[in-house]
N, C-alpha and C. Protein backbone atom coordinates (compact mmCIF):
# COMPACT_ATOMS: atom_id res chain seq x y z
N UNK A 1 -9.78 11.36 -1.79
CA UNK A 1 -10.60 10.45 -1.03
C UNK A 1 -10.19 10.44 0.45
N UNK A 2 -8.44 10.62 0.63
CA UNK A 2 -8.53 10.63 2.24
C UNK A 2 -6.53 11.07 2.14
N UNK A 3 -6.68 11.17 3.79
CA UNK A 3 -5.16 11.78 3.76
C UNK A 3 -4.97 11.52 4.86
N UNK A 4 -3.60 12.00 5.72
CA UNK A 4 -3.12 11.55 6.72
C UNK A 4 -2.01 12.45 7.04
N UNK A 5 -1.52 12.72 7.72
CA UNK A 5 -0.38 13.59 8.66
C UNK A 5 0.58 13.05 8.99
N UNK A 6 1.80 13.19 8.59
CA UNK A 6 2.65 12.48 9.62
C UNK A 6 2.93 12.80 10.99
N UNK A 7 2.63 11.92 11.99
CA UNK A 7 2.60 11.80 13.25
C UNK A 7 3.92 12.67 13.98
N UNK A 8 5.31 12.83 13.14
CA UNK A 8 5.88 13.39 13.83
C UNK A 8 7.12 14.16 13.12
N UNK A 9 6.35 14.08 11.67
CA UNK A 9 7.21 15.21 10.58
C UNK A 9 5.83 15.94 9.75
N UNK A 10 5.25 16.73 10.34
CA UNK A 10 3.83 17.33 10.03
C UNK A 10 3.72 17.95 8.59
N UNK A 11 5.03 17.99 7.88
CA UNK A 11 5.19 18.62 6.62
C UNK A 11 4.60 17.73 5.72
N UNK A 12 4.78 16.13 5.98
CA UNK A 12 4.41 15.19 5.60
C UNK A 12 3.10 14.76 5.24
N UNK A 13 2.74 14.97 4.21
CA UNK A 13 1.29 14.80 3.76
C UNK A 13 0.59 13.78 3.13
N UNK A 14 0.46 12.10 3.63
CA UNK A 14 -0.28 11.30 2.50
C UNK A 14 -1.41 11.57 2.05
N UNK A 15 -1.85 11.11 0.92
CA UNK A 15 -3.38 11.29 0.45
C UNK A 15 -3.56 10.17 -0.56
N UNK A 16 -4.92 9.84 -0.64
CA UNK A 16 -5.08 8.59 -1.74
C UNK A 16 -6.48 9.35 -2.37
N UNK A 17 -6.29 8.79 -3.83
CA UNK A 17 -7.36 9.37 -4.86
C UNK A 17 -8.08 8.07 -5.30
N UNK A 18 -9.00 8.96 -5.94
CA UNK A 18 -10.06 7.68 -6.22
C UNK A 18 -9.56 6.97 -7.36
N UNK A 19 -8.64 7.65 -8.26
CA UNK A 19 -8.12 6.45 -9.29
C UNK A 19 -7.02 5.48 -8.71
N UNK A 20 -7.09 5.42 -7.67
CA UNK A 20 -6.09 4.24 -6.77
C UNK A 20 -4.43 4.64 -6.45
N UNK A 21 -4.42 6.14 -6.71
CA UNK A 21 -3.08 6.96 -6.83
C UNK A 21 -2.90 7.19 -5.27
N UNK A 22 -1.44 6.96 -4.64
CA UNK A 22 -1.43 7.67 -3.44
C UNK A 22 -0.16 8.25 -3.77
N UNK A 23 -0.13 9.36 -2.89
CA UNK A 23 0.41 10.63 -3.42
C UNK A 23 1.24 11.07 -1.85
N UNK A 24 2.94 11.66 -1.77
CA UNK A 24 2.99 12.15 -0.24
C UNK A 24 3.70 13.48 -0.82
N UNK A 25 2.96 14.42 -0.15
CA UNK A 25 3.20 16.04 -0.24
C UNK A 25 4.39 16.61 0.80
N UNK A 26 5.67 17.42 0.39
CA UNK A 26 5.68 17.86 1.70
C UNK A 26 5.57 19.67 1.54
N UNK A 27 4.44 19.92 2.38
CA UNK A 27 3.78 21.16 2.06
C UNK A 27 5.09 22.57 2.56
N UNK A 28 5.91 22.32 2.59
CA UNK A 28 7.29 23.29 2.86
C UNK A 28 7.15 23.04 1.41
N UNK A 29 7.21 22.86 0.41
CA UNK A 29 7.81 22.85 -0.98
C UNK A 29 7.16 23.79 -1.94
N UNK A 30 7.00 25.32 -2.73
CA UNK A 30 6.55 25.87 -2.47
C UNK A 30 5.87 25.31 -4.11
N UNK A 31 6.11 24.49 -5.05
CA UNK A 31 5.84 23.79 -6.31
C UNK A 31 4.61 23.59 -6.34
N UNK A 32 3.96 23.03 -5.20
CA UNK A 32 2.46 22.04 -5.20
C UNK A 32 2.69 20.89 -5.60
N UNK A 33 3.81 20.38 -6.15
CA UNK A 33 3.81 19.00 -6.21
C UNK A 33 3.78 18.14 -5.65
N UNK A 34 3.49 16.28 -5.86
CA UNK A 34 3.98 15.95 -4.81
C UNK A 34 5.26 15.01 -4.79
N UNK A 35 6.25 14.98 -3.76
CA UNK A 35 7.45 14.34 -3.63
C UNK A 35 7.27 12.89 -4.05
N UNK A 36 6.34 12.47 -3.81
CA UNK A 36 6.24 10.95 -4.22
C UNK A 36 4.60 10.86 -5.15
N UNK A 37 4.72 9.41 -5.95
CA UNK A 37 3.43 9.09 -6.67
C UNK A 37 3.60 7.91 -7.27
N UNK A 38 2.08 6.93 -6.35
CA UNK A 38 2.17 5.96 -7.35
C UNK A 38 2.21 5.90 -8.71
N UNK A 39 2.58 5.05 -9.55
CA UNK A 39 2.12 4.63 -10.70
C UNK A 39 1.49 2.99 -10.58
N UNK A 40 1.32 2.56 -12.38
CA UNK A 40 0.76 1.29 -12.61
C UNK A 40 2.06 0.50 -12.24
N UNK A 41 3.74 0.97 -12.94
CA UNK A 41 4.72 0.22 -12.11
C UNK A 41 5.09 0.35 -10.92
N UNK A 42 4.48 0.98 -10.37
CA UNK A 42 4.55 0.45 -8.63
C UNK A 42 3.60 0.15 -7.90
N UNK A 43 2.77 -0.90 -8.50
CA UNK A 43 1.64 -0.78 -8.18
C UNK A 43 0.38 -0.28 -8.06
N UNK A 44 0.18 1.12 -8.05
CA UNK A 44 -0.77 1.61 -7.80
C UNK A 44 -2.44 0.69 -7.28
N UNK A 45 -2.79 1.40 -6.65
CA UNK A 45 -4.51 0.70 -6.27
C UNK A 45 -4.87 1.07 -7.53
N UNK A 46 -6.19 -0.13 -7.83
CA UNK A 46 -6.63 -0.30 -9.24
C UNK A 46 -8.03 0.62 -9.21
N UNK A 47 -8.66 0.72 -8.02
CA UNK A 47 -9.74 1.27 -7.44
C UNK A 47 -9.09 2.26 -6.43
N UNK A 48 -10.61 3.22 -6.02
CA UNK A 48 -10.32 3.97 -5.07
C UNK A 48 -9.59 3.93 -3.60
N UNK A 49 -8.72 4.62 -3.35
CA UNK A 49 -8.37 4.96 -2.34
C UNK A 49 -9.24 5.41 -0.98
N UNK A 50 -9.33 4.33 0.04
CA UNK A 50 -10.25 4.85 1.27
C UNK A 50 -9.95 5.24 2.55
N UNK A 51 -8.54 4.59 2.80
CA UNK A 51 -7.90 4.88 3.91
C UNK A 51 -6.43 5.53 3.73
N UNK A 52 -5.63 5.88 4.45
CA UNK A 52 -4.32 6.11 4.23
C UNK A 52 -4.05 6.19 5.84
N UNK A 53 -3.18 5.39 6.41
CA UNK A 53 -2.79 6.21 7.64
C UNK A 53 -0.91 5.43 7.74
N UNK A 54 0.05 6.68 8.51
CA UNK A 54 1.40 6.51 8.55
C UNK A 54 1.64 5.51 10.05
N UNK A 55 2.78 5.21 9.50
CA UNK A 55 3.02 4.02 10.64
C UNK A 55 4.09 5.10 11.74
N UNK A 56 3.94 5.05 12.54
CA UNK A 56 4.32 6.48 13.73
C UNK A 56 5.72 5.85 13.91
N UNK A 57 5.58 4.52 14.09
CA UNK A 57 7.23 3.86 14.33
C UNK A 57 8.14 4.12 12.58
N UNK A 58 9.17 5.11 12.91
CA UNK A 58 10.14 5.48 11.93
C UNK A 58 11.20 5.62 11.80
N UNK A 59 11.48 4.36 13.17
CA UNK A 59 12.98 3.69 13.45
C UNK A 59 13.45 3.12 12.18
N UNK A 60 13.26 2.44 11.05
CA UNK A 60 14.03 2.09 9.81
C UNK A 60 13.60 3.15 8.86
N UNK A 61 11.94 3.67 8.29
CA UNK A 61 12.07 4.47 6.90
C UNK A 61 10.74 4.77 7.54
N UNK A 62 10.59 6.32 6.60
CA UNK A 62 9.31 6.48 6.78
C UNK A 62 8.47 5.68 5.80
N UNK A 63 7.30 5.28 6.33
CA UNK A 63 6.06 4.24 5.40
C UNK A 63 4.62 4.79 5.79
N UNK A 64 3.83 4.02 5.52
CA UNK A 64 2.30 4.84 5.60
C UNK A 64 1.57 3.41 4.29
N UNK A 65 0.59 2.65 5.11
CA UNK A 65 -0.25 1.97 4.43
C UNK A 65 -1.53 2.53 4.24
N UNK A 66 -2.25 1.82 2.97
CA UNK A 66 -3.39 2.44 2.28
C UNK A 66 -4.00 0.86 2.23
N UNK A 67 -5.05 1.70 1.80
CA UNK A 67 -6.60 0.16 1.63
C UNK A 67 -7.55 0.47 0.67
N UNK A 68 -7.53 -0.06 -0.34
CA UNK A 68 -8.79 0.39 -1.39
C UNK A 68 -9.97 -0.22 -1.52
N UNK A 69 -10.58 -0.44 -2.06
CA UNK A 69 -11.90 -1.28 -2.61
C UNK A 69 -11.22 -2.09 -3.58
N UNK A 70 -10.29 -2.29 -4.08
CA UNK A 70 -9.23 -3.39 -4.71
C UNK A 70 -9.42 -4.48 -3.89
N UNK A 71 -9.38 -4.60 -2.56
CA UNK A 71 -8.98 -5.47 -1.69
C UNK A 71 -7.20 -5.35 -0.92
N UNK A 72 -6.87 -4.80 -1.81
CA UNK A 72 -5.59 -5.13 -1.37
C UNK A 72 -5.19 -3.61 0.03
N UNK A 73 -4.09 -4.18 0.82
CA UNK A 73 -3.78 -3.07 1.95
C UNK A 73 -2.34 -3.25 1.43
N UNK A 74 -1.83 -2.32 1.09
CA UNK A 74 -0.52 -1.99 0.94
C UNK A 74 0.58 -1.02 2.08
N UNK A 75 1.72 -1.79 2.06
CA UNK A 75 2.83 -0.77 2.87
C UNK A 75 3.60 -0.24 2.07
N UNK A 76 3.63 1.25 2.09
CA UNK A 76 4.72 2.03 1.40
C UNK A 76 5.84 2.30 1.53
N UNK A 77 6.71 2.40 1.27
CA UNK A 77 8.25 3.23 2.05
C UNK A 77 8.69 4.39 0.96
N UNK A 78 8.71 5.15 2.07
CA UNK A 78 9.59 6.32 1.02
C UNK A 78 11.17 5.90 0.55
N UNK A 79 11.45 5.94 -0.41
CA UNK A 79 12.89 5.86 -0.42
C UNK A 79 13.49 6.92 -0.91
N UNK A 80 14.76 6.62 -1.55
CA UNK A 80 15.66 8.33 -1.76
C UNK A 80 14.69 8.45 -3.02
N UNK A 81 14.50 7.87 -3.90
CA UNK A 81 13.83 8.49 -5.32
C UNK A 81 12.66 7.81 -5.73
N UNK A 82 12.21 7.13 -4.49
CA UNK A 82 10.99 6.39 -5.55
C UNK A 82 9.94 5.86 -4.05
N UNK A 83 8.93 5.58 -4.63
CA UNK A 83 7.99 5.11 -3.27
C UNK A 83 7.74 3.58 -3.64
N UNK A 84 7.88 2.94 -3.04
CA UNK A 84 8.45 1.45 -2.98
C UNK A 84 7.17 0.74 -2.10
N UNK A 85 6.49 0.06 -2.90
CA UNK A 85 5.45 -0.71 -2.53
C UNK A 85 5.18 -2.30 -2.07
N UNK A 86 4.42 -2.84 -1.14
CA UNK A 86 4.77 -4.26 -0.64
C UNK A 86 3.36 -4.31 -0.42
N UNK A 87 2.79 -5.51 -1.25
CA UNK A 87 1.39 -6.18 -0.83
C UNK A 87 0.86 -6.37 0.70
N UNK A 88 0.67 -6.36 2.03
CA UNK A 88 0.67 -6.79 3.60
C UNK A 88 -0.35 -7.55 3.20
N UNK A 89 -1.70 -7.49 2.32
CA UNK A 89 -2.48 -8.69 2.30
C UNK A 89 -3.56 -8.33 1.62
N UNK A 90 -4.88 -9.13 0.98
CA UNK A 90 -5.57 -9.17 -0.33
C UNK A 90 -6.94 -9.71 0.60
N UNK A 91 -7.60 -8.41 0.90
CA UNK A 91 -9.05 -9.10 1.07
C UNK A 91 -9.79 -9.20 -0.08
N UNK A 92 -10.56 -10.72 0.31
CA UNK A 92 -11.53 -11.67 -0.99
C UNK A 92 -12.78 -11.43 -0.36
N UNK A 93 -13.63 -11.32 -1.04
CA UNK A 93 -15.16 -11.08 -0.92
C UNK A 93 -15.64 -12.78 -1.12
N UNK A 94 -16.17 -13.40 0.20
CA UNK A 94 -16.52 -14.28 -0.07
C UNK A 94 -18.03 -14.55 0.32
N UNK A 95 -18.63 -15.58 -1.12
CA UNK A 95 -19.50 -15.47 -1.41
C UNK A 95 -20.88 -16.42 -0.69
């Protein structure tokens, strides 16, 4: 559904899928896999993935927020073994 570059480690590849999976590649790896992946225990978006873009400031960790049709906008952080997820906020469709 969408992807993103890192601004200043280009190997760095986010992408978000329509089953609410976001995924970060680093395309030096010659596997095709990718280094990181949501799951349902870390959240994952419940719906599609529409945005993805990395936060350029990477003075503490690299991160990169996403936005689905869930409502919810999430911040990521890479960590040493796992991609570590934090709610930033829950848009409501109001009626």
């Amino acid at each position: 559904m969408c992807l993103d570059w890192h601004p200043s480690s280009p190997a760095l590849l986010a992408a978000g899928l329509y089953d609410g999976t976001v995924l970060v590649y680093d395309v030096r790896n010659k596997h095709n896999k990718p280094i990181y992946e949501s799951t349902v225990r870390t959240q994952k978006h419940t719906d599609p993935v529409w945005q993805i873009r990395w936060n350029p400031d990477i003075s503490e960790k690299y991160n990169f927020y996403s936005i689905s049709s869930d409502g919810r906008v999430m911040n990521w952080s890479l960590m040493k073994n796992k991609l570590e997820p934090e709610e930033v906020f829950k848009l409501k469709l109001t009626g």
